[in-house]
PDB file of N, CA and C in Angstrom:
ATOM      1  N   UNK A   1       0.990  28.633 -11.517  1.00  0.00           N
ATOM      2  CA  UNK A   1       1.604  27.982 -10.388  1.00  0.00           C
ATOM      3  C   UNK A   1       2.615  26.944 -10.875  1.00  0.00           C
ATOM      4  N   UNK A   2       3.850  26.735 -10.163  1.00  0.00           N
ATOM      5  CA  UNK A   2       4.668  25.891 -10.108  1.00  0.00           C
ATOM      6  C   UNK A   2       4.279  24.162  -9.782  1.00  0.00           C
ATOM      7  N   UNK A   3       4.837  23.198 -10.286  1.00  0.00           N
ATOM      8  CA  UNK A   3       4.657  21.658  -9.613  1.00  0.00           C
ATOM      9  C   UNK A   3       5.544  22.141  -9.143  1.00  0.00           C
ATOM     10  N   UNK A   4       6.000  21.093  -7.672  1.00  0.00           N
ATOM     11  CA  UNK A   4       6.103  20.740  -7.024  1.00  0.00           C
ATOM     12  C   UNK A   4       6.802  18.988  -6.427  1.00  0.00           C
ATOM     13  N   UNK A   5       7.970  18.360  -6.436  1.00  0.00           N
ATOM     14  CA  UNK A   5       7.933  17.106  -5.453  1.00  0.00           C
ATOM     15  C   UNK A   5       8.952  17.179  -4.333  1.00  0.00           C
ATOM     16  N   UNK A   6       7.975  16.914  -3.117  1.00  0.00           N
ATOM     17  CA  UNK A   6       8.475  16.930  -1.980  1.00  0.00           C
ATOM     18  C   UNK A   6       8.692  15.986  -1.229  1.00  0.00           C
ATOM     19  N   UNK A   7      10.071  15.558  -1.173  1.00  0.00           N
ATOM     20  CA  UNK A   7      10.402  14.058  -0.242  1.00  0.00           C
ATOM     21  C   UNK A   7      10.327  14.399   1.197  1.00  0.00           C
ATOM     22  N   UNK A   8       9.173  13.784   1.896  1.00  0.00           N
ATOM     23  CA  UNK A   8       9.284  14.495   3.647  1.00  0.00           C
ATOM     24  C   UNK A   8       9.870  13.423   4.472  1.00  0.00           C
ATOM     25  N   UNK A   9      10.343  13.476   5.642  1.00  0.00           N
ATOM     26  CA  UNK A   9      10.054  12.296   6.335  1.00  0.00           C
ATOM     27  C   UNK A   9       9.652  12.629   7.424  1.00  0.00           C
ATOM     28  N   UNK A  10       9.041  11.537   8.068  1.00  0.00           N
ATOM     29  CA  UNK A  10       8.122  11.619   9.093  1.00  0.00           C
ATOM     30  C   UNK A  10       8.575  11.329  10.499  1.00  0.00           C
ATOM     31  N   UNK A  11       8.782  11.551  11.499  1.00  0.00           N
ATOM     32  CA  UNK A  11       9.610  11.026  13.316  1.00  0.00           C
ATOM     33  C   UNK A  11       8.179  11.247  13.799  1.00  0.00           C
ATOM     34  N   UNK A  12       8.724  10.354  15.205  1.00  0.00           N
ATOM     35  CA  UNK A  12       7.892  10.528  16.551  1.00  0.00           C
ATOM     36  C   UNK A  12       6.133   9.998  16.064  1.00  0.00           C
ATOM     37  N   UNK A  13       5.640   9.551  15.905  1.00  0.00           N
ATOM     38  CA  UNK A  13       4.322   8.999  15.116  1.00  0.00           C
ATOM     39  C   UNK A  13       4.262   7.759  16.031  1.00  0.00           C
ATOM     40  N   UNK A  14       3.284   8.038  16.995  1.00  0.00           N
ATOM     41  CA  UNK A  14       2.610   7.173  18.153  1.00  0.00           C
ATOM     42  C   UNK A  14       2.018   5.880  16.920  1.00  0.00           C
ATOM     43  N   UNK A  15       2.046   4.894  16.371  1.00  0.00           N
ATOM     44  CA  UNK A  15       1.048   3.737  15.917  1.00  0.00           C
ATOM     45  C   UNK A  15       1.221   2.250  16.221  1.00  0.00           C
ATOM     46  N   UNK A  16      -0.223   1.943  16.533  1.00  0.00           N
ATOM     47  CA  UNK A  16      -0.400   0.678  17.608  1.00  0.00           C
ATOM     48  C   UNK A  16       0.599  -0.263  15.623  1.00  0.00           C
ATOM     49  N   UNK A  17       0.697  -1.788  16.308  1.00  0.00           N
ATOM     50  CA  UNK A  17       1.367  -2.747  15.462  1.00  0.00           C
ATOM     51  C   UNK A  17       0.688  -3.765  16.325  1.00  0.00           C
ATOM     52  N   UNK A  18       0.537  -4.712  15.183  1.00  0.00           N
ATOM     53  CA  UNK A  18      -0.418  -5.822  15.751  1.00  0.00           C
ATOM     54  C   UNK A  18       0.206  -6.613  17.079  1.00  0.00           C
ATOM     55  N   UNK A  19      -0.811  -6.887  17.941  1.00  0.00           N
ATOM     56  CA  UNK A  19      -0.696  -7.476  18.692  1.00  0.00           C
ATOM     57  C   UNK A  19       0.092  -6.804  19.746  1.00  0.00           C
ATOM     58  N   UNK A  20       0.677  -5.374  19.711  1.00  0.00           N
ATOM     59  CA  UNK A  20       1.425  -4.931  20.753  1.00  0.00           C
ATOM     60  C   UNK A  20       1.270  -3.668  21.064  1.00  0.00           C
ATOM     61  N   UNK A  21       1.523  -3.147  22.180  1.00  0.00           N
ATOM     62  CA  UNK A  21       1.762  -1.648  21.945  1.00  0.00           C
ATOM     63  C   UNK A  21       1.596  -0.782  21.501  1.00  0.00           C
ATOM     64  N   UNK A  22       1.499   0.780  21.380  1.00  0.00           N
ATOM     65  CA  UNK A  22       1.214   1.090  20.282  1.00  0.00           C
ATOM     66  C   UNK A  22       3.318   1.732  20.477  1.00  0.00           C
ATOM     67  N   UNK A  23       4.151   1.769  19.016  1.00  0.00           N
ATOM     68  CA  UNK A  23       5.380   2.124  19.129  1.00  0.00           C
ATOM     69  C   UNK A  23       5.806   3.389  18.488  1.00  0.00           C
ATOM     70  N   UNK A  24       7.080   4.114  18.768  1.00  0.00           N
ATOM     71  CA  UNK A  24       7.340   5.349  17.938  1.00  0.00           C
ATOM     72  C   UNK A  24       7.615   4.710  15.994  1.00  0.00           C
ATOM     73  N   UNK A  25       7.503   5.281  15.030  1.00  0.00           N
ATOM     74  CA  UNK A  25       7.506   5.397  14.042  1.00  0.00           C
ATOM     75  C   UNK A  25       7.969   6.392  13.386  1.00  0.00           C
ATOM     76  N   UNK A  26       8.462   6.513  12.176  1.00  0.00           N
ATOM     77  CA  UNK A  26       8.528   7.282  11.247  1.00  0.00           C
ATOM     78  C   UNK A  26       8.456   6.870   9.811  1.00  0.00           C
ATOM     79  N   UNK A  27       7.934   7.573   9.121  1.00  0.00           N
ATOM     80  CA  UNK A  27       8.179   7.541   7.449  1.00  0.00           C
ATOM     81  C   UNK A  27       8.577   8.422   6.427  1.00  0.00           C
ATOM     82  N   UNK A  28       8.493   7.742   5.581  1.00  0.00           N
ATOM     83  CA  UNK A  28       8.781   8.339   4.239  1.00  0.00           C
ATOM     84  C   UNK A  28       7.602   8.128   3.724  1.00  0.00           C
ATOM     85  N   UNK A  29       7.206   9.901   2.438  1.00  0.00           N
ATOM     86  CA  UNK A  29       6.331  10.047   1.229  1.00  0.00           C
ATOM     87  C   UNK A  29       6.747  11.260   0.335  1.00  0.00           C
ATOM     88  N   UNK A  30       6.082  10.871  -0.869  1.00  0.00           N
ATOM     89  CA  UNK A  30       6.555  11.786  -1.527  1.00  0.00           C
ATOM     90  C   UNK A  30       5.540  12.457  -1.768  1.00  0.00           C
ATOM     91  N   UNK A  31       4.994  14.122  -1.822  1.00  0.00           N
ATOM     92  CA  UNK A  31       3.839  14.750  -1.609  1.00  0.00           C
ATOM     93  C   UNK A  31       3.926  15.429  -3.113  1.00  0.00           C
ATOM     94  N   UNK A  32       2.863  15.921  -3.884  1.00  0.00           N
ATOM     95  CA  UNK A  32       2.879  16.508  -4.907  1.00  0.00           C
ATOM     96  C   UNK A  32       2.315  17.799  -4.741  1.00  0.00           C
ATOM     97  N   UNK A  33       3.048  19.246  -4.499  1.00  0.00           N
ATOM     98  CA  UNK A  33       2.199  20.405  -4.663  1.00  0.00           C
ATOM     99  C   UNK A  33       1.953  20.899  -5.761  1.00  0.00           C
ATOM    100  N   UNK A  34       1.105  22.360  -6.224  1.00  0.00           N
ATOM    101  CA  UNK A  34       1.391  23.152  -6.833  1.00  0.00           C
ATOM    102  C   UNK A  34       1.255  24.357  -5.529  1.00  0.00           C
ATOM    103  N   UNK A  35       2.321  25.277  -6.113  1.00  0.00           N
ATOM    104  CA  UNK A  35       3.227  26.341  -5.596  1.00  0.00           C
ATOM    105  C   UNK A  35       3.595  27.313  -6.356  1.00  0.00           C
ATOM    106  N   UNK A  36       3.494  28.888  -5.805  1.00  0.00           N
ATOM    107  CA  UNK A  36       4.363  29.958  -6.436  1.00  0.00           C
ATOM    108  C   UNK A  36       6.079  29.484  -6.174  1.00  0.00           C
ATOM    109  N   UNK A  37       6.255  29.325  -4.783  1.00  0.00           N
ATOM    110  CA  UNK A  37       7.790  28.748  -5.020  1.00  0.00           C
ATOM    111  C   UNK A  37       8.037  27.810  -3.625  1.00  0.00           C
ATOM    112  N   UNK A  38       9.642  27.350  -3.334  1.00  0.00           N
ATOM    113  CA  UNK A  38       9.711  26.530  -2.805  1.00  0.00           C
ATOM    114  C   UNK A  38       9.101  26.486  -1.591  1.00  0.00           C
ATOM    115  N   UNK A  39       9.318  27.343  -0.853  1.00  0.00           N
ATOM    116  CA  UNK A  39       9.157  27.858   0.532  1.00  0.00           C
ATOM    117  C   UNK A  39       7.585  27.478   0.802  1.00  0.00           C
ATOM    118  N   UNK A  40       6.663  27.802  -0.378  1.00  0.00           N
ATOM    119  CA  UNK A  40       5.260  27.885  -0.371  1.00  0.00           C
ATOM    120  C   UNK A  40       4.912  26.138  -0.535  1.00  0.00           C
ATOM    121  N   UNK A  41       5.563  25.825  -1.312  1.00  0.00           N
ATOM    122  CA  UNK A  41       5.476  23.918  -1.533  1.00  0.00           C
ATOM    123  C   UNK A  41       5.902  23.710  -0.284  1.00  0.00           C
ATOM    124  N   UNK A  42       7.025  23.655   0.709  1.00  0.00           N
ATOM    125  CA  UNK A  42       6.952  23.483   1.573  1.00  0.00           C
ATOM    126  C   UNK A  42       5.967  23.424   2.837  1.00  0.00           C
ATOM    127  N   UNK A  43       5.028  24.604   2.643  1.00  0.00           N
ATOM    128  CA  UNK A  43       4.213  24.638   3.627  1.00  0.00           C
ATOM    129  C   UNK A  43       2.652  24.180   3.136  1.00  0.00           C
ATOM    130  N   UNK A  44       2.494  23.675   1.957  1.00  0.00           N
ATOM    131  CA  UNK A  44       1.536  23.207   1.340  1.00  0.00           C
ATOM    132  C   UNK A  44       1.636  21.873   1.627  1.00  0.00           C
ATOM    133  N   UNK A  45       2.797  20.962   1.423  1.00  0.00           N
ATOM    134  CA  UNK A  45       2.795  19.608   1.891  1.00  0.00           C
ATOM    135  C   UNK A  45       3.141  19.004   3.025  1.00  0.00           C
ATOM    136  N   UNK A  46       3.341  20.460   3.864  1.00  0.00           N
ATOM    137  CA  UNK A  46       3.147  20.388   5.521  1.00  0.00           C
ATOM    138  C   UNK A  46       1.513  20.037   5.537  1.00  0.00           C
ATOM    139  N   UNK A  47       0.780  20.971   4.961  1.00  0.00           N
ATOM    140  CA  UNK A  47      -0.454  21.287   5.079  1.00  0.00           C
ATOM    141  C   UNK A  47      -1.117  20.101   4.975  1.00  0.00           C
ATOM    142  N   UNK A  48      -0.704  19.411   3.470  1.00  0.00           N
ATOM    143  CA  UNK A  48      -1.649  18.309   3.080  1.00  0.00           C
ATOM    144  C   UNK A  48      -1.348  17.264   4.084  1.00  0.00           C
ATOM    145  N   UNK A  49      -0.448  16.905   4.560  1.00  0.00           N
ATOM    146  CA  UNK A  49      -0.273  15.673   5.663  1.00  0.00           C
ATOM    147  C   UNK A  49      -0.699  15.805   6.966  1.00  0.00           C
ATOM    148  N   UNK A  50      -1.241  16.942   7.257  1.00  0.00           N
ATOM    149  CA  UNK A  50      -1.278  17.188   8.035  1.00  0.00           C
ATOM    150  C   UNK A  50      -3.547  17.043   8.408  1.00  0.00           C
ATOM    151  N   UNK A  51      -3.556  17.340   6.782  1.00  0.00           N
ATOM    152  CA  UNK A  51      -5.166  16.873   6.509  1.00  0.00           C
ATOM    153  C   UNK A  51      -5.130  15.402   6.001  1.00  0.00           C
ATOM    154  N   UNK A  52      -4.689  14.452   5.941  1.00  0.00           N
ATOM    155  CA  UNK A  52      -4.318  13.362   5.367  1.00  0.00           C
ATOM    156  C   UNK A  52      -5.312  12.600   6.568  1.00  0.00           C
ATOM    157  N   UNK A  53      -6.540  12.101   6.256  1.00  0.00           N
ATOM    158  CA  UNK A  53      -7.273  10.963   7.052  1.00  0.00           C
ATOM    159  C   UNK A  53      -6.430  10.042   7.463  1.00  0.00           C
ATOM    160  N   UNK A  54      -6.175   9.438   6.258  1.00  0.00           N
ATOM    161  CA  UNK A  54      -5.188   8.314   6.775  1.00  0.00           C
ATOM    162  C   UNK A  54      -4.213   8.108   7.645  1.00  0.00           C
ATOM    163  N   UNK A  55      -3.272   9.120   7.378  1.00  0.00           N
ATOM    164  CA  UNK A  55      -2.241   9.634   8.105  1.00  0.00           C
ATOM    165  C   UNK A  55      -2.333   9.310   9.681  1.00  0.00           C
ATOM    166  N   UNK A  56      -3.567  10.671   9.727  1.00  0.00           N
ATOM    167  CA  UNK A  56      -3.803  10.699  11.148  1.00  0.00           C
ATOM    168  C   UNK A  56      -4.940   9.777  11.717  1.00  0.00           C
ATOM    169  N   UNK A  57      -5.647   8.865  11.363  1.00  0.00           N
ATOM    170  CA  UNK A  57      -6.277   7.743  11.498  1.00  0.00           C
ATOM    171  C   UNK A  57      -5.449   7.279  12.598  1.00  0.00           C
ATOM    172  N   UNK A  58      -4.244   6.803  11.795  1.00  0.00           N
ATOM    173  CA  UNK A  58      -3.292   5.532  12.121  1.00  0.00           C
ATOM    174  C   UNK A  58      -2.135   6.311  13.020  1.00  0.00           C
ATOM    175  N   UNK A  59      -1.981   8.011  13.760  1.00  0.00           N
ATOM    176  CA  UNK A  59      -1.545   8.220  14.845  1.00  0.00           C
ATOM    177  C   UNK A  59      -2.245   8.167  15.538  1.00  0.00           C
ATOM    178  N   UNK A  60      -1.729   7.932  17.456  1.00  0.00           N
ATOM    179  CA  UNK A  60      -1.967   7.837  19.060  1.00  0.00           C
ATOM    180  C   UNK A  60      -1.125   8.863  19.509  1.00  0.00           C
ATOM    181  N   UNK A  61      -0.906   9.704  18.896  1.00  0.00           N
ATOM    182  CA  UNK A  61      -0.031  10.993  20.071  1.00  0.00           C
ATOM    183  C   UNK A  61      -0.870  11.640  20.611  1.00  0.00           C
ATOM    184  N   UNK A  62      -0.153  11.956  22.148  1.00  0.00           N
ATOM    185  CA  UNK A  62      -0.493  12.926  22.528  1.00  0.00           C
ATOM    186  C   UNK A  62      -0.240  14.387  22.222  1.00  0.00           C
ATOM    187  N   UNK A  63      -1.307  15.199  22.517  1.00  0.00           N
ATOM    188  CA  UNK A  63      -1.298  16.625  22.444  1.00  0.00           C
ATOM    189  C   UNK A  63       0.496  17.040  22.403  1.00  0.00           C
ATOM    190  N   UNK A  64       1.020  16.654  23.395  1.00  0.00           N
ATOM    191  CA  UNK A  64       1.849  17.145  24.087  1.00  0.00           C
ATOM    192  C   UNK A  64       3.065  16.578  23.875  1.00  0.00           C
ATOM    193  N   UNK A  65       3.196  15.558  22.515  1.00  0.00           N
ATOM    194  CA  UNK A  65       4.288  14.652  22.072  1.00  0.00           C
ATOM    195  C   UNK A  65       3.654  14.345  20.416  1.00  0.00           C
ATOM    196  N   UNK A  66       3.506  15.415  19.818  1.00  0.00           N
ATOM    197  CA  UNK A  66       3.289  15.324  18.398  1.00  0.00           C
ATOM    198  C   UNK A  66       4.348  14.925  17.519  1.00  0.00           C
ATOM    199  N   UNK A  67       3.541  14.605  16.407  1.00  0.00           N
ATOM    200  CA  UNK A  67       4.333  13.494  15.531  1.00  0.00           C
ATOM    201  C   UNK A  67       5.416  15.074  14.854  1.00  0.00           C
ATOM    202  N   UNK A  68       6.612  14.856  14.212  1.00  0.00           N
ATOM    203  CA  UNK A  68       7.031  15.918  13.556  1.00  0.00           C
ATOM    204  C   UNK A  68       7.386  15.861  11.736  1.00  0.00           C
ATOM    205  N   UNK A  69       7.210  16.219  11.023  1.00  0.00           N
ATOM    206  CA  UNK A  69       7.906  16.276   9.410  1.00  0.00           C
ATOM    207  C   UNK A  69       8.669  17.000   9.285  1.00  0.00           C
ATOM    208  N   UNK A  70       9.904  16.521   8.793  1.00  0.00           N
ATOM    209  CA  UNK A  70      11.232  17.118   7.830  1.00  0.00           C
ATOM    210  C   UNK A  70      11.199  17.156   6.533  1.00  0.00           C
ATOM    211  N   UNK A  71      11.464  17.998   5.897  1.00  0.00           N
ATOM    212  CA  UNK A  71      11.781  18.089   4.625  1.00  0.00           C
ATOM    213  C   UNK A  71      12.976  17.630   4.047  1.00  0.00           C
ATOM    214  N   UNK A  72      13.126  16.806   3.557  1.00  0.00           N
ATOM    215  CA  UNK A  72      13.873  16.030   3.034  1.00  0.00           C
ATOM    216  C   UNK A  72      14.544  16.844   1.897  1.00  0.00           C
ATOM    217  N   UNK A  73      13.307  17.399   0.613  1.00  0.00           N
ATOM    218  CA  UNK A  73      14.146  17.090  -0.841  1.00  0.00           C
ATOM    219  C   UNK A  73      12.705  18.199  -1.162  1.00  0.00           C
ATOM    220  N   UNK A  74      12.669  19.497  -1.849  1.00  0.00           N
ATOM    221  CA  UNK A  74      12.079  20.126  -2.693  1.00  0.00           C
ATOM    222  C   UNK A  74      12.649  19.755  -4.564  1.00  0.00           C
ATOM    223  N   UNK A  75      11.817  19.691  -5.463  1.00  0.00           N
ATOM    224  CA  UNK A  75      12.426  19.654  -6.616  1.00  0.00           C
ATOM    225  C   UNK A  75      11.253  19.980  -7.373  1.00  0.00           C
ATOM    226  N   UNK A  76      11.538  21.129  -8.144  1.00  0.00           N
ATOM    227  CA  UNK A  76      10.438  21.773  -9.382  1.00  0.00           C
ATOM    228  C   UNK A  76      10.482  20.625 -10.185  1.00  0.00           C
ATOM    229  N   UNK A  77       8.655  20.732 -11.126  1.00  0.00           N
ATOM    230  CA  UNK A  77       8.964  19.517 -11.796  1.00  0.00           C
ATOM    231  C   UNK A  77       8.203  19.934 -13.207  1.00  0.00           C
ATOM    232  N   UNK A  78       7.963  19.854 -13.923  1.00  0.00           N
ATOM    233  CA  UNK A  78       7.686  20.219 -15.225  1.00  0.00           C
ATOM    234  C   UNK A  78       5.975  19.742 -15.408  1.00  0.00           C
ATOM    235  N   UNK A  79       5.578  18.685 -14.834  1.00  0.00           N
ATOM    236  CA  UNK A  79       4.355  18.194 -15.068  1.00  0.00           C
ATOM    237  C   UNK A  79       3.816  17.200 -13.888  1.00  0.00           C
ATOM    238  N   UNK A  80       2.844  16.728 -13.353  1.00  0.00           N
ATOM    239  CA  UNK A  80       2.302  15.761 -12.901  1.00  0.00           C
ATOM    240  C   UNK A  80       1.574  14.303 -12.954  1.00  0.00           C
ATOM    241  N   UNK A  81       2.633  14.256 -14.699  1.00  0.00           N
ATOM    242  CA  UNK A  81       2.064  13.318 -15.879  1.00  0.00           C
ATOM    243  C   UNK A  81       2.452  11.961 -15.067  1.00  0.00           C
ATOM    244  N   UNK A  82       2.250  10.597 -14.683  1.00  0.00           N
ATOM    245  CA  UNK A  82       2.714   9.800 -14.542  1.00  0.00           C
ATOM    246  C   UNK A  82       2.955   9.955 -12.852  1.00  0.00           C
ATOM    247  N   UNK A  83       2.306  10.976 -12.729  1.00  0.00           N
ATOM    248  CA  UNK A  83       2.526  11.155 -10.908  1.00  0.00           C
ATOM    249  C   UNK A  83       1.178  10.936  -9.819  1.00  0.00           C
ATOM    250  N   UNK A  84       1.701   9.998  -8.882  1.00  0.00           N
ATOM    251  CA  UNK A  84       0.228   9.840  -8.170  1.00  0.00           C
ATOM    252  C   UNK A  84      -0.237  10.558  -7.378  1.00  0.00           C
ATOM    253  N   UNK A  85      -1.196  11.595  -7.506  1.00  0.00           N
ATOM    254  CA  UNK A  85      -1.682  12.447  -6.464  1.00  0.00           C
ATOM    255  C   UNK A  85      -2.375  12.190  -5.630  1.00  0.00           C
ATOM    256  N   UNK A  86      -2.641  13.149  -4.602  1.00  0.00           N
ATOM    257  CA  UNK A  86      -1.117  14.108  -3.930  1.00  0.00           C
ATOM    258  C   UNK A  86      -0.153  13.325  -3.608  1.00  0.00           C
ATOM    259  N   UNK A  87      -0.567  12.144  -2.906  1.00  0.00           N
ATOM    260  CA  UNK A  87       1.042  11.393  -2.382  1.00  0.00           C
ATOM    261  C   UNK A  87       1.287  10.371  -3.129  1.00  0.00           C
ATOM    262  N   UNK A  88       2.617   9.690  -2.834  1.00  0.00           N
ATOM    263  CA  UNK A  88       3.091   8.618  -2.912  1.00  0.00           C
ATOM    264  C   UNK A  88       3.260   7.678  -2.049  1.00  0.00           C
ATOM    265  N   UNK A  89       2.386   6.775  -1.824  1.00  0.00           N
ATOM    266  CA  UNK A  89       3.019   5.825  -0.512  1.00  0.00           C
ATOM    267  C   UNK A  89       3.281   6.439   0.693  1.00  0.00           C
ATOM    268  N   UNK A  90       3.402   5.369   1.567  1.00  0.00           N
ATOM    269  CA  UNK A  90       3.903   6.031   2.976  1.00  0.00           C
ATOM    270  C   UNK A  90       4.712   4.744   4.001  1.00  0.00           C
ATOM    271  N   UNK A  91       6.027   4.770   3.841  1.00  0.00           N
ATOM    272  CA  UNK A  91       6.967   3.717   4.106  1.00  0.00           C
ATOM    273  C   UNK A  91       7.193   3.796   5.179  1.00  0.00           C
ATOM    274  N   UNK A  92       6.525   3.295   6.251  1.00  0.00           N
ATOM    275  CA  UNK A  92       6.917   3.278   8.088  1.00  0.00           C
ATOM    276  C   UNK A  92       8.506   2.569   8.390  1.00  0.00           C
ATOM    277  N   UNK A  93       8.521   3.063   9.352  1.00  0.00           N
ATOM    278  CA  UNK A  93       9.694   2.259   9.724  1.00  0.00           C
ATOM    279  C   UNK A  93      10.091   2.370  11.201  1.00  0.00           C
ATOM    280  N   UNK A  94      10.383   1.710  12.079  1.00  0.00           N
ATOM    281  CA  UNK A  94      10.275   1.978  13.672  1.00  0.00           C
ATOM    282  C   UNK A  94      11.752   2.433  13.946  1.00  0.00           C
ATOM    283  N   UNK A  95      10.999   3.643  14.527  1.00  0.00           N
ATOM    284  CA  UNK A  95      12.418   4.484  14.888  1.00  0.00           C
ATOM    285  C   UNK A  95      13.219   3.726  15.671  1.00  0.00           C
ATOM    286  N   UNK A  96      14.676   3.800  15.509  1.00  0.00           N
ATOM    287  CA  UNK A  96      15.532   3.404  16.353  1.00  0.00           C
ATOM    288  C   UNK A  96      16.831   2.559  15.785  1.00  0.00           C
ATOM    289  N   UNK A  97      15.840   1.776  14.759  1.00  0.00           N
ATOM    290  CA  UNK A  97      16.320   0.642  14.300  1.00  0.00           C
ATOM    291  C   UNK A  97      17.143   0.702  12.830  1.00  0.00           C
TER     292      UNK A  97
END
């Protein structure tokens, strides 16, 4: 199998912020697969965020107004030496702004 790094970003992500509301969001992470090829990393680090506790802990969407991921950036990588698995961080930022 191939590595894998996948820059996604994240829209539409219902999460409460202290003291107010809960507001739209989006982020950035960087996901680490292994993959036969891109297409397949792609839908693997759909996959993993999509099982991500955390992730979805900290969404409030409804059924019917789900959060969405873009793929940003596929890039083969030689090793996973020095890489934090599976993700990297997860950089919110309130849509709009």
């Amino acid at each position: 199998m191939k590595k894998f790094k996948v820059f996604v970003n994240g829209k539409n992500c219902l999460i409460s912020v202290e003291n107010g509301s809960p507001i739209k969001h989006g982020f950035y992470t960087t996901v680490f697969v292994e993959a036969a090829n891109a297409e397949q990393a792609e839908s693997a680090a759909v996959n993993l965020l999509k099982n991500d506790s955390q992730l979805r802990d900290a969404l409030e969407n409804e059924n019917t107004d789900p959060p969405r991921v873009f793929i940003e950036s596929i890039e083969e990588i030689h090793s996973f030496e020095g890489c934090k698995l599976p993700r990297v961080g997860l950089a919110w930022f309130v849509e709009g702004t």
